[in-house]
PDB file of N, CA and C in Angstrom:
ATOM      1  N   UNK A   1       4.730  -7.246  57.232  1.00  0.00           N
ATOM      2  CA  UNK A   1       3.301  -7.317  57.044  1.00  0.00           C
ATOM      3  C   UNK A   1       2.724  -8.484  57.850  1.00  0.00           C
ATOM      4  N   UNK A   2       3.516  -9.292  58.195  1.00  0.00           N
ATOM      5  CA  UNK A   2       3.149 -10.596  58.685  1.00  0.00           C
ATOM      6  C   UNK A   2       2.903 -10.354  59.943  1.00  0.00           C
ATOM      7  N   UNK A   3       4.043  -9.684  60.556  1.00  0.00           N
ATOM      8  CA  UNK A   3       4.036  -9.458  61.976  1.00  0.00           C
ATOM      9  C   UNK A   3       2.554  -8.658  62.133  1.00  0.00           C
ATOM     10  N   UNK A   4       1.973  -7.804  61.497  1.00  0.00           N
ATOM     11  CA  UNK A   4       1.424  -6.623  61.913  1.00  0.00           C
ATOM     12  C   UNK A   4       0.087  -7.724  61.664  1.00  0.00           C
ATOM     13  N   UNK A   5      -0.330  -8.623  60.750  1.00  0.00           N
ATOM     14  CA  UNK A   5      -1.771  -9.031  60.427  1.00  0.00           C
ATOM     15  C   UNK A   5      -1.668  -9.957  61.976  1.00  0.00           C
ATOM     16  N   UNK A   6      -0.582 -10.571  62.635  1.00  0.00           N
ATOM     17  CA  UNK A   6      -0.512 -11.457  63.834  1.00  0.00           C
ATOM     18  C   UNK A   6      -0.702 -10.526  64.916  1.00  0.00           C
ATOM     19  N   UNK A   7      -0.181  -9.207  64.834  1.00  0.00           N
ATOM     20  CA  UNK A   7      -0.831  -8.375  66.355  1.00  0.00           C
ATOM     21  C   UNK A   7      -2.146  -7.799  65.947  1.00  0.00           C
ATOM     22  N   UNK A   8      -2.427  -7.914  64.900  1.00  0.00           N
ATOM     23  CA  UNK A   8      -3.880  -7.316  64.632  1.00  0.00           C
ATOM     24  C   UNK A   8      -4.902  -8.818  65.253  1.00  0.00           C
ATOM     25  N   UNK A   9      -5.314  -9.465  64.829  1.00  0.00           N
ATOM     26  CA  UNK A   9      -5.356 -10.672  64.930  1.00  0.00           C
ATOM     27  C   UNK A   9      -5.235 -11.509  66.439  1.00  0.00           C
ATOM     28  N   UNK A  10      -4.297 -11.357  66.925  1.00  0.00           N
ATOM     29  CA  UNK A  10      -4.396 -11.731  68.448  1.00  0.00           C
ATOM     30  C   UNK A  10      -4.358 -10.332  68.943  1.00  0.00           C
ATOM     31  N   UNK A  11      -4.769  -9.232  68.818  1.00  0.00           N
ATOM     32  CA  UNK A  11      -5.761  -7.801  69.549  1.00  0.00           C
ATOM     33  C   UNK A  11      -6.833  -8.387  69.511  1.00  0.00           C
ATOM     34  N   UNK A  12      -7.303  -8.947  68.220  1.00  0.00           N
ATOM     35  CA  UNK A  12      -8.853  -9.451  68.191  1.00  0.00           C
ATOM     36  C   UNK A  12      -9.537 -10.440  68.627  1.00  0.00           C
ATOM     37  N   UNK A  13      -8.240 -11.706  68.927  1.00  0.00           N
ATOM     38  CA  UNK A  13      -8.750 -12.383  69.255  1.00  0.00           C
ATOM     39  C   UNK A  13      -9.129 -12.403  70.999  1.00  0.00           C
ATOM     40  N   UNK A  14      -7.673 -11.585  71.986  1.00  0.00           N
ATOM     41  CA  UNK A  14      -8.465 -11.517  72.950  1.00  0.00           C
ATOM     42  C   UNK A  14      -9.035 -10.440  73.176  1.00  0.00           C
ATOM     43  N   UNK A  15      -9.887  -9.799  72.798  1.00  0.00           N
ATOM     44  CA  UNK A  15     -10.917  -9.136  72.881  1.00  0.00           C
ATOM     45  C   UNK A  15     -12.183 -10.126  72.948  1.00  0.00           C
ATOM     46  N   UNK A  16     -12.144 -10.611  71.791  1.00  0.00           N
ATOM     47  CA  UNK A  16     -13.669 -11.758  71.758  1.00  0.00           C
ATOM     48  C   UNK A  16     -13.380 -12.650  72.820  1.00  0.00           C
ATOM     49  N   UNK A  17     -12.137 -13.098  73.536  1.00  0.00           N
ATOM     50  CA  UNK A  17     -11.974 -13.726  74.770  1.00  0.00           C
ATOM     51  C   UNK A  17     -13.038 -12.882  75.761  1.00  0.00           C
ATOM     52  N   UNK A  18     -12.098 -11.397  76.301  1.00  0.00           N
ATOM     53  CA  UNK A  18     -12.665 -10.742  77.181  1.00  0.00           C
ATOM     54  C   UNK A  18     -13.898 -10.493  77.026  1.00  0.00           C
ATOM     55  N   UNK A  19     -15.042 -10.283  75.823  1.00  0.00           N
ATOM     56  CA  UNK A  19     -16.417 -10.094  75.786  1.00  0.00           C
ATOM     57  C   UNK A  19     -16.691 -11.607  75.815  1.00  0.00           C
ATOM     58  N   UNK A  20     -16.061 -12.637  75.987  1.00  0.00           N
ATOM     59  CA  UNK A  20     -16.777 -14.004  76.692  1.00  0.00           C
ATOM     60  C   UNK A  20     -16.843 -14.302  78.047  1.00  0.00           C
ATOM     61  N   UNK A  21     -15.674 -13.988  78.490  1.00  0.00           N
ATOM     62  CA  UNK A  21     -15.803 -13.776  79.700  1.00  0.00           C
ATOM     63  C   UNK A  21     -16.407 -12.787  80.448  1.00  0.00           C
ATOM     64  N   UNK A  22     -17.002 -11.839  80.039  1.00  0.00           N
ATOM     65  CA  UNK A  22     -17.743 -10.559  79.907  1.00  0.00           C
ATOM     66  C   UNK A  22     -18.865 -11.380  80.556  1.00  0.00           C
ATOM     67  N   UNK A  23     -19.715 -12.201  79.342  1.00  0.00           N
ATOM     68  CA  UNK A  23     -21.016 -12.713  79.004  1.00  0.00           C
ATOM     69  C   UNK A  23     -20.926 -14.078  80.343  1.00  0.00           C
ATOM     70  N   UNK A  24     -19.823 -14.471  79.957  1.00  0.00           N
ATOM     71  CA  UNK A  24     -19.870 -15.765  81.048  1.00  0.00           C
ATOM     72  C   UNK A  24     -20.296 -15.281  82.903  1.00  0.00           C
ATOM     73  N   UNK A  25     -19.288 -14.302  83.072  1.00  0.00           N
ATOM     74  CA  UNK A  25     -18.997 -14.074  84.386  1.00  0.00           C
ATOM     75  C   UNK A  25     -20.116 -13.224  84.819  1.00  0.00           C
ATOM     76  N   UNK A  26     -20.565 -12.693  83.962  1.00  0.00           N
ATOM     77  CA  UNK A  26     -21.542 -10.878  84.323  1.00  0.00           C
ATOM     78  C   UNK A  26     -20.261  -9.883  84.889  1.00  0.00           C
ATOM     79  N   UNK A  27     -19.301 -10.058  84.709  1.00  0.00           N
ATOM     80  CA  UNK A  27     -18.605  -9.304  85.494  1.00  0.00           C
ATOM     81  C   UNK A  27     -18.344  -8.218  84.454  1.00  0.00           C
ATOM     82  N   UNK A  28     -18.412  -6.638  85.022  1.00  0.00           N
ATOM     83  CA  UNK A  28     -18.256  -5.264  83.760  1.00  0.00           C
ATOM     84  C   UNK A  28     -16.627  -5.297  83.727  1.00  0.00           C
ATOM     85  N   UNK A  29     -16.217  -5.916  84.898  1.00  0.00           N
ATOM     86  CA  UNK A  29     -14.234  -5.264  84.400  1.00  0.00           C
ATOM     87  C   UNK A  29     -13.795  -5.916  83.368  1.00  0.00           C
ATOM     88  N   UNK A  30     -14.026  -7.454  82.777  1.00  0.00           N
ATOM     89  CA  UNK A  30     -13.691  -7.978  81.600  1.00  0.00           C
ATOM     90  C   UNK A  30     -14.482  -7.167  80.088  1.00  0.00           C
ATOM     91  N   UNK A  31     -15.646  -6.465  80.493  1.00  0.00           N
ATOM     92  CA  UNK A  31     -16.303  -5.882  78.977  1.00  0.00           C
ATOM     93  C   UNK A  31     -15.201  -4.434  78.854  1.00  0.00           C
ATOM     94  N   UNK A  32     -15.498  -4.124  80.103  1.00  0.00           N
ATOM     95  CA  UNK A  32     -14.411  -3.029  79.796  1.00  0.00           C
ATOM     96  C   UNK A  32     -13.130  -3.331  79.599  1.00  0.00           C
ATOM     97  N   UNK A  33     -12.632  -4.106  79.772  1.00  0.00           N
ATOM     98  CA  UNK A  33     -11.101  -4.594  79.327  1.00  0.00           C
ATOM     99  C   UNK A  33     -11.204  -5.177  77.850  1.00  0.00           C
ATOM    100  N   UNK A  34     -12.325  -5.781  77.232  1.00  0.00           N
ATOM    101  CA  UNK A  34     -12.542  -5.939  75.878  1.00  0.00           C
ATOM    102  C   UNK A  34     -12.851  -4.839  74.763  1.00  0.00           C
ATOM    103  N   UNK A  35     -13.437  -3.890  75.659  1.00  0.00           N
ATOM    104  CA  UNK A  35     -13.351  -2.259  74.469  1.00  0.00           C
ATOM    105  C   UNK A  35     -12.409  -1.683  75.065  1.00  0.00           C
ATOM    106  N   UNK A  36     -11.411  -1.396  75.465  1.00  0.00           N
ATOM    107  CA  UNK A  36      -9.955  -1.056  75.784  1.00  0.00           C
ATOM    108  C   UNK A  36      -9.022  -1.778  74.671  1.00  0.00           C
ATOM    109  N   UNK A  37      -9.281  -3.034  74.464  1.00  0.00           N
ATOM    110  CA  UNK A  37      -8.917  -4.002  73.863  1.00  0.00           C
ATOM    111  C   UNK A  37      -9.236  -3.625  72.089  1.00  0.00           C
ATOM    112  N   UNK A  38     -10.142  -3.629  71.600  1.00  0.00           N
ATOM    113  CA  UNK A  38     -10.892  -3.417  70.414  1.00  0.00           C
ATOM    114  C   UNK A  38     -10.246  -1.746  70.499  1.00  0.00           C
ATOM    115  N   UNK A  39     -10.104  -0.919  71.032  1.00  0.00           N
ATOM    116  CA  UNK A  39     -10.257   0.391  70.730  1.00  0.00           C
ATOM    117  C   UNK A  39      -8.792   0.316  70.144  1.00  0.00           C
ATOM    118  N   UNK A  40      -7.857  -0.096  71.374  1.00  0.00           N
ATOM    119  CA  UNK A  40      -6.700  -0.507  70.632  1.00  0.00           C
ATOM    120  C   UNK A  40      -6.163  -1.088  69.533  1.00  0.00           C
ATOM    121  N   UNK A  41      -7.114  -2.242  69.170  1.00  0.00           N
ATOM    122  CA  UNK A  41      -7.003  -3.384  67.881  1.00  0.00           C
ATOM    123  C   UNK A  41      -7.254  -2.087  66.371  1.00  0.00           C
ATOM    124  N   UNK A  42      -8.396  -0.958  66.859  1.00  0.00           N
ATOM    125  CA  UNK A  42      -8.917  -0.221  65.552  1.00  0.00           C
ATOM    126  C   UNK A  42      -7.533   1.100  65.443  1.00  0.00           C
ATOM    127  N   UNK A  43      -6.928   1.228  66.401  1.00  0.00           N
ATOM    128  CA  UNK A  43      -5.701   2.249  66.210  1.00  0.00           C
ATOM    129  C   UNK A  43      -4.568   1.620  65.512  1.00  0.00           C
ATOM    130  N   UNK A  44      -4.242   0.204  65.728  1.00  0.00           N
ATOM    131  CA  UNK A  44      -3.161  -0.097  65.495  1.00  0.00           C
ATOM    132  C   UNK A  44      -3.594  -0.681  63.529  1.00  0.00           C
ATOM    133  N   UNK A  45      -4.625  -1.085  63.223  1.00  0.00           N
ATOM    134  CA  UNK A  45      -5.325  -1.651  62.098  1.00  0.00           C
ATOM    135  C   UNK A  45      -5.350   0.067  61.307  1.00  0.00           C
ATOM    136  N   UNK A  46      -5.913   1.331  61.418  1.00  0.00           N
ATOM    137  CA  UNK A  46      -5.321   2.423  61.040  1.00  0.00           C
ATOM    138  C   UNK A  46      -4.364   2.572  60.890  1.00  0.00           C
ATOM    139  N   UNK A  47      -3.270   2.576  62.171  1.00  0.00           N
ATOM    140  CA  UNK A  47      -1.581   2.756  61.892  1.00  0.00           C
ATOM    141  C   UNK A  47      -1.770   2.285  60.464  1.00  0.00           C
ATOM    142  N   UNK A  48      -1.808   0.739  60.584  1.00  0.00           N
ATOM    143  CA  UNK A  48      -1.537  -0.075  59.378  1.00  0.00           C
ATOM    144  C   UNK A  48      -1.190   0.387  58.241  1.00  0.00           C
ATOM    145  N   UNK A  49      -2.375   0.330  57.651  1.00  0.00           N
ATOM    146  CA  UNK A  49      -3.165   1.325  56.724  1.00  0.00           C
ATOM    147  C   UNK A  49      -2.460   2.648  56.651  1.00  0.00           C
ATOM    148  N   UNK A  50      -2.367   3.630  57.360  1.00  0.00           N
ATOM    149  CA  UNK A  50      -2.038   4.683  57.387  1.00  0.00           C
ATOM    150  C   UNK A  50      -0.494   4.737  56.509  1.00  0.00           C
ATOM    151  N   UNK A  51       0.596   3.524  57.173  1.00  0.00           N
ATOM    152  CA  UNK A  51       1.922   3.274  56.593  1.00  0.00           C
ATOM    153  C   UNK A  51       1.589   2.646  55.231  1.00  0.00           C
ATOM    154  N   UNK A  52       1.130   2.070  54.799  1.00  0.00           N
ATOM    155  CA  UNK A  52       0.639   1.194  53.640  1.00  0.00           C
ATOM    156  C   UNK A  52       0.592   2.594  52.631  1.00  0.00           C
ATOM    157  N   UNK A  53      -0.711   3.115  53.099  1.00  0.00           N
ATOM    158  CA  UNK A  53      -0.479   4.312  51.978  1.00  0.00           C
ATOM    159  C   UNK A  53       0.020   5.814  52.297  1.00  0.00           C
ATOM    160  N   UNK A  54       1.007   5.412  52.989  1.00  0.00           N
ATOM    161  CA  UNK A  54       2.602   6.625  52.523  1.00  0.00           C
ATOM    162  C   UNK A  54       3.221   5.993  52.068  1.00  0.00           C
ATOM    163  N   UNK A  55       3.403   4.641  52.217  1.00  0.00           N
ATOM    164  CA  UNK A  55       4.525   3.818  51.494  1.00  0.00           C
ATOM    165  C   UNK A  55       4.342   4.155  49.881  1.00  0.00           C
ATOM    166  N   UNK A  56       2.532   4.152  49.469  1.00  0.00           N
ATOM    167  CA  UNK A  56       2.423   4.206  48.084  1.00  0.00           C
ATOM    168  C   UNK A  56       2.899   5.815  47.538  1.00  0.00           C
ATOM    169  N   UNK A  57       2.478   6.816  48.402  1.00  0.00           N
ATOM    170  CA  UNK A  57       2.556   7.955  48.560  1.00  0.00           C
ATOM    171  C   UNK A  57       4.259   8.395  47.930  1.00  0.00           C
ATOM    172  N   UNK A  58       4.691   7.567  48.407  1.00  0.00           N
ATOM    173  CA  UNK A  58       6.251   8.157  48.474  1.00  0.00           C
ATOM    174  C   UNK A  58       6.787   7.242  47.358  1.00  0.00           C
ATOM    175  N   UNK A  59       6.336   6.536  46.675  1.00  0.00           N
ATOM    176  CA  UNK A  59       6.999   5.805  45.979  1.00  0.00           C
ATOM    177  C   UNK A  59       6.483   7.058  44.053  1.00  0.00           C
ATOM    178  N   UNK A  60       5.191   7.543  44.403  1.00  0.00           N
ATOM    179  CA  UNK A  60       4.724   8.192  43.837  1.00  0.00           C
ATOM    180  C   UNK A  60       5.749   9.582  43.191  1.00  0.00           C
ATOM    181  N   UNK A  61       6.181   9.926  44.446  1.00  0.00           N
ATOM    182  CA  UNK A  61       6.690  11.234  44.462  1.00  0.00           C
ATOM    183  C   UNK A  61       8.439  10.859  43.743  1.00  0.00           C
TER     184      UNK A  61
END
């Protein structure tokens, strides 16, 4: 669980990097590398979740 809140977590954090450098530079290849970034951070934060409750799922059964 630890591992997974630390890749969730640094997904997020450089993302808010890349939308600074976004804002800093004007440059679009860092915004787009920050929602590449975030799109990824919201799949892997689902995964999460997703294992969390089969874990409950199966303990059920």
């Amino acid at each position: 669980m630890l591992i997974a809140r630390l890749v969730i977590g640094l997904l997020l954090f450089s993302a808010i990097v890349c939308f600074a450098l976004s804002i800093a530079t004007g440059q679009v290849r860092w915004r787009r590398m920050g929602i590449v970034i975030m799109k990824w951070t919201l799949i892997a934060g689902l995964a999460f979740f997703a294992v969390l409750i089969l874990e409950r799922l199966a303990l059920l059964l």
